[in-house]
N, C-alpha and C. Protein backbone atom coordinates (compact mmCIF):
# COMPACT_ATOMS: atom_id res chain seq x y z
N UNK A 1 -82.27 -87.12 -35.06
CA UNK A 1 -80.96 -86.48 -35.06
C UNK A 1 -80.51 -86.12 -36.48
N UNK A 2 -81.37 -86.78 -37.54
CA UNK A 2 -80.49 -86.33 -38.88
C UNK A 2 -81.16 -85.21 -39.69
N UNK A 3 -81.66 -85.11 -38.83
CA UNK A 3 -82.66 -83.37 -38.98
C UNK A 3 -82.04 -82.01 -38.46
N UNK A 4 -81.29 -82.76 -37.63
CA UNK A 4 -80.64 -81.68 -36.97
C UNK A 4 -79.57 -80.75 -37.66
N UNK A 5 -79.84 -79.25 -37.51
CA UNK A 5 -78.24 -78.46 -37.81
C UNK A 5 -77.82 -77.76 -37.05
N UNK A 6 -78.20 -77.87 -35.28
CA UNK A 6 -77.41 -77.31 -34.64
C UNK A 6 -77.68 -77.77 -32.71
N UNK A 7 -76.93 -77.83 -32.35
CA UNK A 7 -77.46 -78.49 -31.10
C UNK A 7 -76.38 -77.33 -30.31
N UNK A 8 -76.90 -76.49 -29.52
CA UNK A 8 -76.63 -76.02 -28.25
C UNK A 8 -76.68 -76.33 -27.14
N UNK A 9 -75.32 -76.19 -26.30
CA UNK A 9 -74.92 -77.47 -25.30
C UNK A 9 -74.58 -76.13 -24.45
N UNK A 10 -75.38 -76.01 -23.33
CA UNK A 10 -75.22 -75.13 -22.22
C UNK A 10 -74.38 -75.48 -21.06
N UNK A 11 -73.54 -74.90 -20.57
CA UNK A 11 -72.47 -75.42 -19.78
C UNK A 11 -72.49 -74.25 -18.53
N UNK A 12 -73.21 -74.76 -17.21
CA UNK A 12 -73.41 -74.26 -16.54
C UNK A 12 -73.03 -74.47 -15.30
N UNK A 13 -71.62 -73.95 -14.28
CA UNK A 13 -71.55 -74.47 -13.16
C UNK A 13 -72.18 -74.91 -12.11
N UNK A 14 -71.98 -75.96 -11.57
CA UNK A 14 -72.86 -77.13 -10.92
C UNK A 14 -73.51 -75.66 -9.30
N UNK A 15 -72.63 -75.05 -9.21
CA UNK A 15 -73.60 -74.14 -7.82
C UNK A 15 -74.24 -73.21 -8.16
N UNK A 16 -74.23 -72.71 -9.68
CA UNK A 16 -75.46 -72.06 -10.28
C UNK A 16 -76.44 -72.79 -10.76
N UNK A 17 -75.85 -73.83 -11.51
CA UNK A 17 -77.13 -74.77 -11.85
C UNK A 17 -78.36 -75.21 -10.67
N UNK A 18 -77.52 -74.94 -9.39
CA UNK A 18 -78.34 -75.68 -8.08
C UNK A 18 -78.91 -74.58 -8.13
N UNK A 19 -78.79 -73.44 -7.57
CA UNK A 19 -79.11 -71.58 -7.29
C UNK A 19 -80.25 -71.66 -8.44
N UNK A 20 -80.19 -71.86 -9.56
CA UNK A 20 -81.16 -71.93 -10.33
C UNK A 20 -82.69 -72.70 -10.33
N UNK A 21 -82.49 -73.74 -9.90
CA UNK A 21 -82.62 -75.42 -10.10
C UNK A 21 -83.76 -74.42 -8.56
N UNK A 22 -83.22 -74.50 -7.44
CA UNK A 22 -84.00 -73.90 -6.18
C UNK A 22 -84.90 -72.61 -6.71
N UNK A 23 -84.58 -72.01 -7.32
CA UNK A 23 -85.24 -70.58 -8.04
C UNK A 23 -86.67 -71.20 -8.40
N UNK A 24 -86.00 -71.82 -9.50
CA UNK A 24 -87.48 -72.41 -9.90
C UNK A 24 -88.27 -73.17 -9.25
N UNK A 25 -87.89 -73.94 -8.77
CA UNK A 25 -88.93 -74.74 -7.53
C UNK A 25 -89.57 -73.87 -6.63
N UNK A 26 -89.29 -72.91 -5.99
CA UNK A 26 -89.64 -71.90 -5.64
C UNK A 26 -90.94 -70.98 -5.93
N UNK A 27 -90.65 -70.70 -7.55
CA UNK A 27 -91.44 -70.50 -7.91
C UNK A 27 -92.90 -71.10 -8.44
N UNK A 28 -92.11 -72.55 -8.65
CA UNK A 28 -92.93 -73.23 -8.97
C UNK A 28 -94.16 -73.84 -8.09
N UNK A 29 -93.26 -73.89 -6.65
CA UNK A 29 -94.73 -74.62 -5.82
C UNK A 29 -94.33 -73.67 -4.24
N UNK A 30 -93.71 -73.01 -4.00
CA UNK A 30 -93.95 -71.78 -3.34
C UNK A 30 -92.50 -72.20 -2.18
N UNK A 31 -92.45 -70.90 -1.71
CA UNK A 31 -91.30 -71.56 -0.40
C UNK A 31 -91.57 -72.78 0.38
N UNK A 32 -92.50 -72.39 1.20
CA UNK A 32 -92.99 -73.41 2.01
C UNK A 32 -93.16 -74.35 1.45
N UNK A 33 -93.28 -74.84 0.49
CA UNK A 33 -93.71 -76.13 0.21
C UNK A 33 -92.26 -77.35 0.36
N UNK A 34 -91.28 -76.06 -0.57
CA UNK A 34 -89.89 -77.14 -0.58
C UNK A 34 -89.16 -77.01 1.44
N UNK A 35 -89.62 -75.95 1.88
CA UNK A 35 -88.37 -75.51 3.14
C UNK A 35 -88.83 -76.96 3.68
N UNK A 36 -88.00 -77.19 4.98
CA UNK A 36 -87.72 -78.29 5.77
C UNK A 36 -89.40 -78.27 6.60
N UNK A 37 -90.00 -79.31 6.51
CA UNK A 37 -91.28 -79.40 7.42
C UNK A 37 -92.52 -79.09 5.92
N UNK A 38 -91.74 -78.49 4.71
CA UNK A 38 -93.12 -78.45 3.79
C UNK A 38 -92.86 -80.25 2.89
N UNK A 39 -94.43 -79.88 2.45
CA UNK A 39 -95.23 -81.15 1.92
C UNK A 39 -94.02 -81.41 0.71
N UNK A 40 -93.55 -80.79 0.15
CA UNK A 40 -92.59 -81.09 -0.97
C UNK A 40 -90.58 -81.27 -0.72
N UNK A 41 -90.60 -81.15 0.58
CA UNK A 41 -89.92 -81.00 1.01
C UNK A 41 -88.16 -81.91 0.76
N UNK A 42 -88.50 -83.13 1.02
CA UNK A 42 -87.74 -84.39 1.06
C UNK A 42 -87.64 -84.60 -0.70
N UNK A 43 -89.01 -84.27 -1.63
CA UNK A 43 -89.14 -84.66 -3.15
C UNK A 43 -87.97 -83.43 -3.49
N UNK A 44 -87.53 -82.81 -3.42
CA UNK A 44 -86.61 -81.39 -3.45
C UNK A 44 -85.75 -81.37 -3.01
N UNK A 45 -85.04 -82.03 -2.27
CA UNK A 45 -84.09 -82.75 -1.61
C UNK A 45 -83.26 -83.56 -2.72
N UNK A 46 -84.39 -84.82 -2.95
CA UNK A 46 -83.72 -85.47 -3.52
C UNK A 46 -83.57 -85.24 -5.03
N UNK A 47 -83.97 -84.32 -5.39
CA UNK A 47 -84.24 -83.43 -6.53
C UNK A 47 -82.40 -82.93 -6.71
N UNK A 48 -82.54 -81.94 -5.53
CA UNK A 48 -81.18 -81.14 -6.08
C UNK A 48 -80.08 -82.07 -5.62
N UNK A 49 -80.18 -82.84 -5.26
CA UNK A 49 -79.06 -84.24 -5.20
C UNK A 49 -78.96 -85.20 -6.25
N UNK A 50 -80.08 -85.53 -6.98
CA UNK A 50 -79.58 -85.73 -8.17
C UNK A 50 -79.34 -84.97 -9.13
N UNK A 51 -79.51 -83.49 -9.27
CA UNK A 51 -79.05 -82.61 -10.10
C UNK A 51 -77.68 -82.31 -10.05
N UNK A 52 -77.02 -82.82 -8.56
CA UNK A 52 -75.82 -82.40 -8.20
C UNK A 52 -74.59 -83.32 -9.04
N UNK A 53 -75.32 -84.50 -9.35
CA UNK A 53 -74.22 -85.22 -9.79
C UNK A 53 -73.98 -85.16 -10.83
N UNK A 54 -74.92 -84.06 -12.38
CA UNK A 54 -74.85 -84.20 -13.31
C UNK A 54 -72.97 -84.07 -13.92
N UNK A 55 -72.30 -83.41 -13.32
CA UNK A 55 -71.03 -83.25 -13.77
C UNK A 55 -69.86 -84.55 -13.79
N UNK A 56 -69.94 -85.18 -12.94
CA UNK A 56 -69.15 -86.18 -12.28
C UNK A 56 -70.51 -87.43 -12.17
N UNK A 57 -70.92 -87.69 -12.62
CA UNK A 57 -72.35 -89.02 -12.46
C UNK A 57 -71.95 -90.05 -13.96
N UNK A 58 -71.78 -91.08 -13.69
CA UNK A 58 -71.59 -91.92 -14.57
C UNK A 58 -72.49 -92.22 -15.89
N UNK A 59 -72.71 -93.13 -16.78
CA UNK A 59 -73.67 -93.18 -17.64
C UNK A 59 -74.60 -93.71 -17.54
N UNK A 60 -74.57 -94.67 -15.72
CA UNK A 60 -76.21 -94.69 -15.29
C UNK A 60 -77.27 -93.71 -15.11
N UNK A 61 -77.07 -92.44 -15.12
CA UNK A 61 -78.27 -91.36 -15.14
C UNK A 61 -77.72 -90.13 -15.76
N UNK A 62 -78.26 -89.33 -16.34
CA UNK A 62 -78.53 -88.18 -16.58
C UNK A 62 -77.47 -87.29 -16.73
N UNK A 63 -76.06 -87.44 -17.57
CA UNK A 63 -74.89 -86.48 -17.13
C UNK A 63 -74.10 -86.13 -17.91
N UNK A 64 -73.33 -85.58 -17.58
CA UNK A 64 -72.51 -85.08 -18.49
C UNK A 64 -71.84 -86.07 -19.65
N UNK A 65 -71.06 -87.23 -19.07
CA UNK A 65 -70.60 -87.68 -19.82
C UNK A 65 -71.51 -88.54 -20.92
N UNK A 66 -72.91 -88.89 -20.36
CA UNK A 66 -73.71 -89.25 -21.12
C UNK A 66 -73.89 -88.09 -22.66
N UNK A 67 -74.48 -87.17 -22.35
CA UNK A 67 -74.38 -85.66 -22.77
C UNK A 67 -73.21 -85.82 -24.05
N UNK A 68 -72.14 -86.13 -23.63
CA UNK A 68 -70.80 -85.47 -24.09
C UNK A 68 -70.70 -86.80 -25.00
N UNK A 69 -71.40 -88.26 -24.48
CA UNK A 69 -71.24 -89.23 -25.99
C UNK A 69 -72.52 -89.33 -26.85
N UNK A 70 -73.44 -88.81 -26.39
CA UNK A 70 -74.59 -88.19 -27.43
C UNK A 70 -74.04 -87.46 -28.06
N UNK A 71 -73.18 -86.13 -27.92
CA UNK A 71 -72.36 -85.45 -28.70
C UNK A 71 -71.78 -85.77 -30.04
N UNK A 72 -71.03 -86.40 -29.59
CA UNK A 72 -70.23 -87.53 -30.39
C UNK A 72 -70.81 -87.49 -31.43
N UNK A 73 -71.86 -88.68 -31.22
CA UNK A 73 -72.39 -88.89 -32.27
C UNK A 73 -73.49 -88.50 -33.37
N UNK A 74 -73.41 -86.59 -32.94
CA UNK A 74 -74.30 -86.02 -33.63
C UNK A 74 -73.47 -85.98 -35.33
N UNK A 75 -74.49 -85.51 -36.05
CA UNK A 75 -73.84 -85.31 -37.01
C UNK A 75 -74.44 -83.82 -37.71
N UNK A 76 -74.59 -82.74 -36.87
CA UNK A 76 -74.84 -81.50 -37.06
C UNK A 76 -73.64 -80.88 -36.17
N UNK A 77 -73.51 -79.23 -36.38
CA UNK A 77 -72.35 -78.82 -35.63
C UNK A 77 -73.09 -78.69 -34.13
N UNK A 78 -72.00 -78.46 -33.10
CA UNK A 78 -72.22 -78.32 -31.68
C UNK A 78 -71.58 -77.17 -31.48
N UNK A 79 -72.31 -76.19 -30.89
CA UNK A 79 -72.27 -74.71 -30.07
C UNK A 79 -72.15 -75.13 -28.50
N UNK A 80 -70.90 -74.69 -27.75
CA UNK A 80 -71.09 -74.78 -26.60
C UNK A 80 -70.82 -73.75 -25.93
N UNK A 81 -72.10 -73.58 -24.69
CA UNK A 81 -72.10 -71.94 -24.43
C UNK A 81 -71.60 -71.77 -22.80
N UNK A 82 -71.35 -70.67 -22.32
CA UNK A 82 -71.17 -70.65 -21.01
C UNK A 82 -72.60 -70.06 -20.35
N UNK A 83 -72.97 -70.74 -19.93
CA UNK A 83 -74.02 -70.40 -19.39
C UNK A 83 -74.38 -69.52 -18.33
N UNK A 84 -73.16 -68.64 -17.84
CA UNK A 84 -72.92 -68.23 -16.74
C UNK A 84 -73.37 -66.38 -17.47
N UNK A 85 -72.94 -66.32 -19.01
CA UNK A 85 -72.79 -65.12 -19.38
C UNK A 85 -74.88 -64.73 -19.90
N UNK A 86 -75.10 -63.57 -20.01
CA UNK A 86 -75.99 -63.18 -19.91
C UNK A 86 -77.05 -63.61 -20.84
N UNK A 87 -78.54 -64.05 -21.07
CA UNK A 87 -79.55 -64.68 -21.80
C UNK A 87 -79.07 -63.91 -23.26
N UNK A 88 -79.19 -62.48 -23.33
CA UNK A 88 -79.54 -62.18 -24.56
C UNK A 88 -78.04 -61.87 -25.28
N UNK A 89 -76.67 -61.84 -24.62
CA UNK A 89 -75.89 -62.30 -25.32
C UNK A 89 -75.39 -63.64 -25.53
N UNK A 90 -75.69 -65.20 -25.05
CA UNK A 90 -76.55 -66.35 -25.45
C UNK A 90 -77.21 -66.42 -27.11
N UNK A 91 -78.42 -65.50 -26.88
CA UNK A 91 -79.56 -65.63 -27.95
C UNK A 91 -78.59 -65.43 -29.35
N UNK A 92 -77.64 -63.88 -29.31
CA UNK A 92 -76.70 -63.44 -30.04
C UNK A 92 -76.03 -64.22 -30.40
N UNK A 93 -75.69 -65.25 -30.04
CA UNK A 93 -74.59 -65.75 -30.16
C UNK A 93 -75.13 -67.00 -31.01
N UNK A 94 -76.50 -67.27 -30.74
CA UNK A 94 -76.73 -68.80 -31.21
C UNK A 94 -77.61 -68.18 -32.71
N UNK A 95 -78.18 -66.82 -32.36
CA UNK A 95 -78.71 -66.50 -33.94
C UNK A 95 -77.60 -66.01 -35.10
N UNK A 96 -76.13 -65.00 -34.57
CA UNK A 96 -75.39 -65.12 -35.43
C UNK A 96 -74.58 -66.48 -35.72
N UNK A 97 -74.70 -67.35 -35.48
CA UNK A 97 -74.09 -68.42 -36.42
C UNK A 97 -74.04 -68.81 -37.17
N UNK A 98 -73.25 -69.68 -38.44
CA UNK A 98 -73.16 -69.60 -39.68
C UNK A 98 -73.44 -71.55 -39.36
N UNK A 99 -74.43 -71.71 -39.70
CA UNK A 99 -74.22 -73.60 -39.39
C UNK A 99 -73.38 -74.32 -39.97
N UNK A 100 -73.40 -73.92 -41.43
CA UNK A 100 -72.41 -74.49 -42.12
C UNK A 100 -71.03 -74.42 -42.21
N UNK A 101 -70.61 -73.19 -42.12
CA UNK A 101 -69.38 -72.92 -41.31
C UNK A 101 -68.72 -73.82 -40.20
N UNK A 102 -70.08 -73.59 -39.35
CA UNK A 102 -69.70 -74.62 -37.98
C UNK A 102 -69.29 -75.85 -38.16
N UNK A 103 -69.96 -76.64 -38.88
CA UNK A 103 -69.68 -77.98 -39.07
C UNK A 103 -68.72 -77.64 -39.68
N UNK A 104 -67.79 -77.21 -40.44
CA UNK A 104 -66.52 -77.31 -40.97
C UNK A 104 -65.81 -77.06 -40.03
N UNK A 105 -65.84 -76.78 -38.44
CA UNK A 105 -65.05 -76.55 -37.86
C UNK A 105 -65.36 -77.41 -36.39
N UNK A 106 -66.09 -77.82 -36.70
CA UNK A 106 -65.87 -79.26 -35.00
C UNK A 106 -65.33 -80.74 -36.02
């Protein structure tokens, strides 16, 4: 972490994150595999159920608020993006930044 000068924190609503989250599985091991009756089926299940809780899930697994006290205690600036708005105005956004700037301002 003390290497770090910039940490981008993607902030993505929890029914796109799922819409996404299914996209790729999808692609990854085919329809059939995740639909109801395929071999991957139930593992994908419990997949996007624990993905579901990342917003509201305590600091026993994987979440936000975990996320948000790693934050804390960075000591580089933090960019936080909406993840909802398009990849390559994203990219724009994280290559015009001034780092040093930034940290003068979180």
């Amino acid at each position: 972490m003390s290497r770090f000068e910039l940490v981008v924190f993607l902030l993505v609503p929890v029914e796109e994150r799922l819409a996404r989250l299914r996209a790729r599985e999808i692609l990854r091991y085919g329809y059939d595999a995740i639909a109801a009756g395929g071999r991957l089926h139930k593992t994908h299940v419990e997949f996007l159920n624990w993905a579901q809780q990342y917003d509201d899930g305590g600091l026993n697994i994987r979440s936000r608020v975990l996320h948000e006290g790693w934050i804390q205690r960075l000591p580089c600036a933090v960019l936080r993006l909406d993840g909802n708005r398009p990849v390559e105005t994203l990219l724009s956004e994280i290559e015009s930044i001034d780092v040093q700037r930034q940290r003068q301002t979180d």
